[in-house]
Structures are given as C-alpha cells and as structure tokens.
Protein backbone atom coordinates (compact mmCIF):
# COMPACT_ATOMS: atom_id res chain seq x y z
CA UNK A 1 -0.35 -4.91 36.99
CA UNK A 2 2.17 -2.67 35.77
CA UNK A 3 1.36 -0.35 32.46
CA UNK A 4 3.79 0.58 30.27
CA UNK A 5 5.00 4.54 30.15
CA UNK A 6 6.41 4.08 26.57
CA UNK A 7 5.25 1.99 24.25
CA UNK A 8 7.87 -0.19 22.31
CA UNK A 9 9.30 1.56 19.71
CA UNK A 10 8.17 -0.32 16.68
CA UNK A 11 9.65 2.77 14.26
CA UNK A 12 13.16 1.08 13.74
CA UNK A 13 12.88 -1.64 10.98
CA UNK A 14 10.73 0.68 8.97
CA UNK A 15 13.28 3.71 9.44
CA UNK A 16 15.98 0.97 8.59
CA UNK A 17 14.33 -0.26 5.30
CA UNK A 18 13.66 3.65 4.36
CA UNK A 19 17.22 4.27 4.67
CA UNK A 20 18.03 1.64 2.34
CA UNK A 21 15.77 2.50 -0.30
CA UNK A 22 16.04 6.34 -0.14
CA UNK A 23 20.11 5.71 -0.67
CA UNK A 24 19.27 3.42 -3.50
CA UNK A 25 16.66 6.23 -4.97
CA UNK A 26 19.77 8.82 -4.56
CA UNK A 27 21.92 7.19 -6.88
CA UNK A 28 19.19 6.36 -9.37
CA UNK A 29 18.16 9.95 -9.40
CA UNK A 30 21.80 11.42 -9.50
CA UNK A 31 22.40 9.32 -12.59
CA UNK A 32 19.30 10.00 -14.34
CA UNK A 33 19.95 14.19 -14.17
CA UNK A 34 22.96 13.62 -16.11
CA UNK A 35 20.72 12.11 -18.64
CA UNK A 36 18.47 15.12 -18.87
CA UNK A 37 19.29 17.87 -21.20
CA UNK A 38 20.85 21.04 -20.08
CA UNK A 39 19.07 23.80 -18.51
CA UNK A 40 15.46 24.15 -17.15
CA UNK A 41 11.71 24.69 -17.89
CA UNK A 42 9.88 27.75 -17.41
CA UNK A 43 5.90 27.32 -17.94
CA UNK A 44 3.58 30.14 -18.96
CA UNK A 45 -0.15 30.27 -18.56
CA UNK A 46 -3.08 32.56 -19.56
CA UNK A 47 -6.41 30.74 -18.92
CA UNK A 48 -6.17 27.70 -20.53
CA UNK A 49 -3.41 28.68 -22.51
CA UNK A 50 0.22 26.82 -21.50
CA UNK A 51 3.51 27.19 -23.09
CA UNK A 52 6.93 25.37 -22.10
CA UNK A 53 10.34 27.44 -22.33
CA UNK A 54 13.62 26.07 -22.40
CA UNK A 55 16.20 28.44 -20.31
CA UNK A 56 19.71 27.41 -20.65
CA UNK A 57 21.60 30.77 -19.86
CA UNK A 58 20.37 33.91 -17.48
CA UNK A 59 21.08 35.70 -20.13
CA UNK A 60 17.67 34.92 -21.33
CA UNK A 61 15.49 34.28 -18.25
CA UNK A 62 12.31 34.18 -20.16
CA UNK A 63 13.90 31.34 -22.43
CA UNK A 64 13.24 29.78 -25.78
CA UNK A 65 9.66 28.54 -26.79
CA UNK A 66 9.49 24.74 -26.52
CA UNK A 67 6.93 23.71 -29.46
CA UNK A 68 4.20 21.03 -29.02
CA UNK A 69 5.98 19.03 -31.23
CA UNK A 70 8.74 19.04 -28.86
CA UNK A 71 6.92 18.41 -25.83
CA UNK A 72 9.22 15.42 -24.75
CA UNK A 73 12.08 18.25 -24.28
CA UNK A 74 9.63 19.60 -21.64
CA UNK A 75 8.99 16.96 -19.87
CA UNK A 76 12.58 15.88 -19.78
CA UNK A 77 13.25 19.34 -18.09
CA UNK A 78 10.09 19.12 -15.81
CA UNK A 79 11.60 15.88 -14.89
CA UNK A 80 14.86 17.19 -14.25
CA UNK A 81 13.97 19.95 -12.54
CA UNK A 82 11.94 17.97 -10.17
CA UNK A 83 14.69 15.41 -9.39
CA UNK A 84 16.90 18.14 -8.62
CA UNK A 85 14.84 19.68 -5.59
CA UNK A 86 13.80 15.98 -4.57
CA UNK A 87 18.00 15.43 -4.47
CA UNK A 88 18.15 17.60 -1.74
CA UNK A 89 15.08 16.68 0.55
CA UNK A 90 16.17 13.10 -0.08
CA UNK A 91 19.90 13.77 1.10
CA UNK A 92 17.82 15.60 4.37
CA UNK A 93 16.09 12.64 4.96
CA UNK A 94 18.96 10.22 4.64
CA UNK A 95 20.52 12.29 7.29
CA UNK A 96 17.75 12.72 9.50
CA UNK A 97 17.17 9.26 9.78
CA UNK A 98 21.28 8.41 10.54
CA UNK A 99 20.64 10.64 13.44
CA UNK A 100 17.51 8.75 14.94
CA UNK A 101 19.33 5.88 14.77
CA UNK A 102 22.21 6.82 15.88
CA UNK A 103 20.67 8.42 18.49
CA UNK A 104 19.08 5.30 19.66
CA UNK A 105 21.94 3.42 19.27
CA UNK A 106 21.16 1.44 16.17
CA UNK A 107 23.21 2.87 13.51
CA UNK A 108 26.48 1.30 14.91
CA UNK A 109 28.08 -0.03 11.42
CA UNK A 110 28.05 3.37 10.44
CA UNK A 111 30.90 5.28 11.15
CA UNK A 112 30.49 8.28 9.45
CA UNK A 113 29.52 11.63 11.55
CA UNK A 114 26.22 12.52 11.64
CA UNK A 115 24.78 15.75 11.05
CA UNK A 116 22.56 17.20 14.10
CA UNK A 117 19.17 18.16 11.78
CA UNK A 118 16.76 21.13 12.64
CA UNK A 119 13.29 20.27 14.02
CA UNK A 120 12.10 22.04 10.52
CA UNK A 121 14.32 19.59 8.14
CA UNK A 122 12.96 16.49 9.80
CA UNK A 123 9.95 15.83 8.03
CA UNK A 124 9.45 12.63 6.41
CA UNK A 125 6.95 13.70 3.63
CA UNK A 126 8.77 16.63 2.42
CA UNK A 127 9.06 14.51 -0.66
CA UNK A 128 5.74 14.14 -1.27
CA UNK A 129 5.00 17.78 -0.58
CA UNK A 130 7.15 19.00 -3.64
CA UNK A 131 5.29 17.04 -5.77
CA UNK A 132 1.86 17.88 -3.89
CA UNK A 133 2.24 21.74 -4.16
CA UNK A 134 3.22 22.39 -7.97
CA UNK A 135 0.54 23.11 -10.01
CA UNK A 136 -1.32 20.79 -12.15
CA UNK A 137 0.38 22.01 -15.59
CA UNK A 138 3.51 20.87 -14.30
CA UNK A 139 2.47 17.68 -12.46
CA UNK A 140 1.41 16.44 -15.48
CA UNK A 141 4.78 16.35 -17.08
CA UNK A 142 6.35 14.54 -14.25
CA UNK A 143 6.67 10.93 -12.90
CA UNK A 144 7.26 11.30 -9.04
CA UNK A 145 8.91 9.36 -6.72
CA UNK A 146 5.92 8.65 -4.38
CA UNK A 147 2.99 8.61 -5.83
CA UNK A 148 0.07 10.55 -3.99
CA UNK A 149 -2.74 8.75 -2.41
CA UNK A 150 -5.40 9.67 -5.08
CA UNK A 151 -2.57 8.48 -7.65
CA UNK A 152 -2.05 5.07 -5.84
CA UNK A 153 -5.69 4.41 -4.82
CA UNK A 154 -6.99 4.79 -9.01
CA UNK A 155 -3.68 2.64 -9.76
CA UNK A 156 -4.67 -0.14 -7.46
CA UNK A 157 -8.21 0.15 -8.34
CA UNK A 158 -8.13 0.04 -11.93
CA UNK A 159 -7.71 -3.59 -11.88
CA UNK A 160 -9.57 -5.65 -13.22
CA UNK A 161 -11.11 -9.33 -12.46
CA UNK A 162 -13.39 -11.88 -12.03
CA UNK A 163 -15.12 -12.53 -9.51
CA UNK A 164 -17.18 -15.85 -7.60
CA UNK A 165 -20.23 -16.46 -9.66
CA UNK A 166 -24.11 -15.82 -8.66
CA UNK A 167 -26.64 -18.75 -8.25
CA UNK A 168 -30.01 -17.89 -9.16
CA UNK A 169 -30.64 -18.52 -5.70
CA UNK A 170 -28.98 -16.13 -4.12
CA UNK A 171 -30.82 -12.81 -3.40
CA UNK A 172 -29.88 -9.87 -4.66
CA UNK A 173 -27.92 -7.15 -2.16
CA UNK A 174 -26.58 -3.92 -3.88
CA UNK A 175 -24.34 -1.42 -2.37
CA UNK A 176 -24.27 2.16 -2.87
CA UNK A 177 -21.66 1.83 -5.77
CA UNK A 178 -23.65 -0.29 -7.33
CA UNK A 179 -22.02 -3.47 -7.19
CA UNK A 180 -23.60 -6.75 -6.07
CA UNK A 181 -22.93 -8.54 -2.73
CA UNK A 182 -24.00 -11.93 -0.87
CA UNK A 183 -25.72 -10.39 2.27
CA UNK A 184 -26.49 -6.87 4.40
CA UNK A 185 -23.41 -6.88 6.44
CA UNK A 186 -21.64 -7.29 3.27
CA UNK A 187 -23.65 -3.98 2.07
CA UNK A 188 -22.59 -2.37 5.54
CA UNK A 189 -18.89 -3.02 4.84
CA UNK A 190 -18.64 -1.96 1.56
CA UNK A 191 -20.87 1.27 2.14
CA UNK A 192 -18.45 1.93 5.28
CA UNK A 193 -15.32 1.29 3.21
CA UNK A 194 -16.60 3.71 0.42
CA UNK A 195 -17.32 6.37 3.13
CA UNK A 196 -13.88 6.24 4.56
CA UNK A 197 -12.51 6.26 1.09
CA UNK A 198 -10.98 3.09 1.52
CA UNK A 199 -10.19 1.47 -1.94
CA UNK A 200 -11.06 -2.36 -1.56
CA UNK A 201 -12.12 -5.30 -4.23
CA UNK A 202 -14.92 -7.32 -3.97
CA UNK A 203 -14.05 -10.77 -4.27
CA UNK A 204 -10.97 -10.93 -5.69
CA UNK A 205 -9.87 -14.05 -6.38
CA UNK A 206 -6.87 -15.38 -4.39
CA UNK A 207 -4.67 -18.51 -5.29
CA UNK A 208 -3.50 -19.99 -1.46
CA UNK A 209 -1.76 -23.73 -0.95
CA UNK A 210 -3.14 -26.16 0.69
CA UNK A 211 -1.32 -29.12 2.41
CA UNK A 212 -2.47 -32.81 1.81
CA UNK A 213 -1.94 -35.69 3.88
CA UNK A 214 -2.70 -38.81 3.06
CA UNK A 215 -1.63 -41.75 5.76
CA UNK A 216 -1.04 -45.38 4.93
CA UNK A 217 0.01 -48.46 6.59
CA UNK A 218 3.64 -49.35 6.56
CA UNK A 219 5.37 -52.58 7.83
CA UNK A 220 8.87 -51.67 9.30
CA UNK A 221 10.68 -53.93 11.40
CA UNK A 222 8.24 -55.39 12.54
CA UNK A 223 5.64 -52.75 13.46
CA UNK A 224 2.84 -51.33 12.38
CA UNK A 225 3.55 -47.05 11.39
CA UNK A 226 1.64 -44.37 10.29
CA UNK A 227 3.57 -42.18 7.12
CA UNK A 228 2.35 -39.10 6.18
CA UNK A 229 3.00 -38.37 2.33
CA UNK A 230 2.34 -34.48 2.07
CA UNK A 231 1.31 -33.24 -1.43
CA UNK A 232 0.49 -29.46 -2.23
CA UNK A 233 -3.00 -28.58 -3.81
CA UNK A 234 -3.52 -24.95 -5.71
CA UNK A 235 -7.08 -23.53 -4.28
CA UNK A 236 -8.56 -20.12 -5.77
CA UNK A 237 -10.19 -18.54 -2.57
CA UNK A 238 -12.69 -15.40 -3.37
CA UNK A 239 -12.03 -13.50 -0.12
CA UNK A 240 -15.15 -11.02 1.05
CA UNK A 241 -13.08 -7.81 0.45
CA UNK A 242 -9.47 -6.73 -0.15
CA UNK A 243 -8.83 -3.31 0.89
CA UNK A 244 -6.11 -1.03 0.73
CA UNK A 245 -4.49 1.30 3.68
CA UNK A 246 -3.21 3.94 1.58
CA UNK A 247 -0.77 5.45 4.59
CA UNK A 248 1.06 1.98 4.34
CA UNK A 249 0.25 0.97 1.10
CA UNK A 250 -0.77 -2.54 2.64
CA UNK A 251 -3.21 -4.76 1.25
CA UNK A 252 -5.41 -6.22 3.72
CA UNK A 253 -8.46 -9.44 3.59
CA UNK A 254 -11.12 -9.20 4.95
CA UNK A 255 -13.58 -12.09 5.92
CA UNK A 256 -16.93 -11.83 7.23
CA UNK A 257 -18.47 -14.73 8.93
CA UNK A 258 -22.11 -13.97 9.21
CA UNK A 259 -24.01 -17.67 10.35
CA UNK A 260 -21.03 -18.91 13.14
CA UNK A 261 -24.03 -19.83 14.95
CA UNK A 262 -23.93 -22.80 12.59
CA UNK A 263 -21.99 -25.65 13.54
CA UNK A 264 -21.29 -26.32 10.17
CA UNK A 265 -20.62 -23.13 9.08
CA UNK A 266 -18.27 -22.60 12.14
CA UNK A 267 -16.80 -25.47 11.37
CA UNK A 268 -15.60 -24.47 7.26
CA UNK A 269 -14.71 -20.86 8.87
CA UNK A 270 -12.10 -22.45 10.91
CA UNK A 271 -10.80 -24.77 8.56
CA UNK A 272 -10.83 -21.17 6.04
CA UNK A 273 -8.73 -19.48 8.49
CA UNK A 274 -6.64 -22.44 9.26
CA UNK A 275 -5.60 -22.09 5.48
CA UNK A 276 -5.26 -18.25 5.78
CA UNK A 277 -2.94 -19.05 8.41
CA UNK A 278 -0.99 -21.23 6.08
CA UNK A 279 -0.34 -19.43 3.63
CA UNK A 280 0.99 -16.08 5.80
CA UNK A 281 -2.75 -14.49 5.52
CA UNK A 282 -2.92 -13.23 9.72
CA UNK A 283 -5.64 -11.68 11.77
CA UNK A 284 -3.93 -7.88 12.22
CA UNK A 285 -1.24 -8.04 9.91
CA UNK A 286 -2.81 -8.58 6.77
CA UNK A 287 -6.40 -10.33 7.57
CA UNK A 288 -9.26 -8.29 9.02
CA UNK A 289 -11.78 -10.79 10.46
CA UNK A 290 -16.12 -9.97 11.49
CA UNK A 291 -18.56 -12.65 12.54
CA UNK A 292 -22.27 -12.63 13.88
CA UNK A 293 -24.91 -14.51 15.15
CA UNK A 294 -28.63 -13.78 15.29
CA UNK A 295 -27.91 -13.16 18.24
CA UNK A 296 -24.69 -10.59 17.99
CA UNK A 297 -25.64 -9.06 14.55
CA UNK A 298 -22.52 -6.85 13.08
CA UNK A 299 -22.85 -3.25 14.16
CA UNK A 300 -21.49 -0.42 12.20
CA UNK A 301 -19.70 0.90 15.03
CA UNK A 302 -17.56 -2.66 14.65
CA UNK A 303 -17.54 -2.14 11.41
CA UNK A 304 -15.81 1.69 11.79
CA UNK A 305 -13.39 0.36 14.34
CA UNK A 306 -12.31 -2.28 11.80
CA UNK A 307 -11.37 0.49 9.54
CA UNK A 308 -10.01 2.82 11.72
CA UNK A 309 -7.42 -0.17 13.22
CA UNK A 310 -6.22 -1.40 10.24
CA UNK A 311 -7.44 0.40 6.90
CA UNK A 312 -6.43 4.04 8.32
CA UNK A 313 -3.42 4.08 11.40
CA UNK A 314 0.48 4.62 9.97
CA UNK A 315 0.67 0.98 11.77
C-alpha cells in the first residue's frame, strides 16, 4: 500500500469563507469609524484609580478629562481606537490569504495583483492578539471582533434549560461540578470534559424530525401496490452531552451507549443514530459516539482520545 507524503489540503474552503467574511467585516468597520467622534482616548491609572481623556489635537497630548458621566464618549473612542489598529491587521490578512490562494491556484476570479506578505505579517490571530494584550481597563470598554475563548465559552454556557426528568428509580451519580448524571461513564465524561476545560451541556434538549411511513393497499390497473404516504413527526431528543470546541467554535453531541450488550438496547441505539443521521447529526463532524459492554467497559484513555479528536484539534 502506498501512504500519502502530503495530506490533502483541507485549508481551502475555510481560507475561502474567511476571506469573505473578513472583506465584509472591513467595510462594516470602515463605516462605523466615521461614526465615532473625533480624536482618541488616553487612560490613566493609579491603583485602582482610572480616568479617560479625550485627545483631539497634539497640542494637548495629555488631553481633556472625560467625566463618568460621560463615559459613553470613552467607550466610543476605545472603540474607535480599537477598530482602527484591527483595520490594518484585517487588510494584512485579506492579503495574506489572496496570496495562499493564489499561490495554489485557487484565487483565479481575482484579477487584482497580489501583494507577496512577510513570514511575520502572516499570522491569522493577529486579530485576536490586539484585543488579547490591552489591559483590562481598556478591554472593558470595547466590543471585539472575535471574542476570546474565555469570552465565548461563559457566552455559550450561560444558557439556560431543561433538562430529561429523574425517576425515583434511578440512582443517583454526581459529577465533580455537582450536577446529576444517569451512570459512571457518564461521571467519567463529564469529569474529563471539565478537566480539559471543555464547555459542554448536560442533556440539552434537541428538537430532530422524524420520517413516517405508513403503507396501504392500492388497486391500480389491476394490481395490487404498496404507497408510501410520508408524514414528518417533531421529537425532543435529550442527547448525553453537547460540548463545545472552542478553536472551531463547533458544537458537537455526544452519545454514550453503555448496555449494547443488550439486544434491545442495541437495537433503540441504532434506530437513535439512524435519526441522528437524518437530521445531519454525523459521527466526526458533529456527533461524538462511546459504547460498552460488561465486557469492554469505557476507559478514560477512550474517553481523552474522544476529546482530543474532536473537542480540541483546529479540525
């Protein structure tokens, strides 16, 4: 067998979306700095101490005191300011990414010259960086473009729901956060997610179609056939866990399947991922799937490999 030297470059419809949305982002951000008032902010702080000042000439670098009761004026300027320097590493990045694809030949409706970009001006998270490296005082007047992972993960988890109801039956499995789960390997998962600092839901409830056929008897010409009338039924589905990979910003189920030894358990876990399948829910693009036995019990090391795959890689 022959093994492949390079894998498949699977960069190029990403790079191509980016491109769209960055150019879209440039004109959104030109027109909003004409908005924003004139000049810039300059912060001062002593301890805990922080005052905004509004510089509009260099005639007065220190500029004029910005009141608390005009703290909107500073965080129009932060704003501004901030859109200004993200301007530039956005225009960078528009042209770094016309030269990859040019490069590899799949930039060919675009006529326009491309501009040969340093190895230094080709990073693609520049624009988080500007954001990443101003101090807090200042973050906290602005609205950034991306958002960083801590921002994203407390945004996504701050929802809230209901989840599948508890029989009294059911015994009682807790996981380190606290929350309740149906079995151990659910504990595992959750404790594993939680130390990878993966943000995931437990049971959140999922609406999915499901297709119904119901077959009758018709006389036509003669003969006897079979017509399938297809009707669509709404199903809520409460899906083990849904996590997030914060890199990609991709939403991932995942199903555990702890008794397939069961026939009839195997047998409703099939006809569960049938309807998964059905409704665009797919084992490595957006479905993470475990099972056990008592013989095969879930390992951790699975469990980490799981995470590693799909919760923490770029792809």
């Amino acid at each position: 067998m022959n093994y492949e030297k390079l894998s498949p470059n699977l960069t190029l419809e990403m790079l191509e979306k980016r491109l769209i949305e960055l150019k879209l982002l440039l004109e959104k951000a030109k027109r909003s700095v004409k908005t924003k008032p004139q000049g810039h902010l300059r912060i001062s702080q002593k301890g805990n101490s922080i005052e905004y000042y509004h510089i509009t000439s260099s005639d007065e670098p220190l500029g004029k005191y910005i009141p608390l009761s005009q703290e909107n004026l500073a965080r129009q300027l932060a704003q501004k300011d901030y859109e200004k320097k993200a301007l530039k590493l956005i225009e960078e990045e528009i042209k770094a990414i016309q030269h990859y694809l040019k490069l590899v030949g799949q930039n060919k409706n675009d006529n326009r010259k491309s501009t040969v970009i340093s190895s230094n001006h080709t990073s693609l998270s520049k624009l988080a960086e500007l954001y990443a490296k101003m101090k807090p005082a200042r973050q906290s007047l602005i609205i950034p473009f991306t958002l960083t992972d801590a921002q994203y993960a407390e945004q996504w988890q701050s929802v809230t729901w209901t989840g599948h109801s508890f029989s009294e039956e059911t015994p009682v499995y807790t996981t380190a956060r606290g929350e309740r789960v149906r079995s151990k390997s659910e504990v595992l998962i959750a404790d594993a997610l939680s130390r990878h600092n993966i943000p995931y839901r437990y049971e959140y409830p999922l609406q999915v179609h499901k297709k119904r056929f119901d077959t009758c008897n018709h006389n036509y010409t003669g003969q006897n056939q079979n017509i399938s009338n297809k009707s669509i039924q709404n199903i809520t589905l409460y899906p083990d866990f849904l996590c997030l990979n914060l890199q990609t910003r991709t939403e991932f189920y995942w199903e555990h399947f702890g008794l397939i030894d069961k026939p009839d358990y195997a047998t409703n876990a099939a006809g569960k991922l049938r309807l998964y399948a059905e409704n665009g829910i797919l084992p490595g693009r957006n479905l993470i799937i475990t099972m056990e036995s008592q013989e095969e019990p879930l390992s951790s090391q699975t469990i980490d490999q799981m995470i590693k795959a799909c919760l923490k890689s770029s792809l």
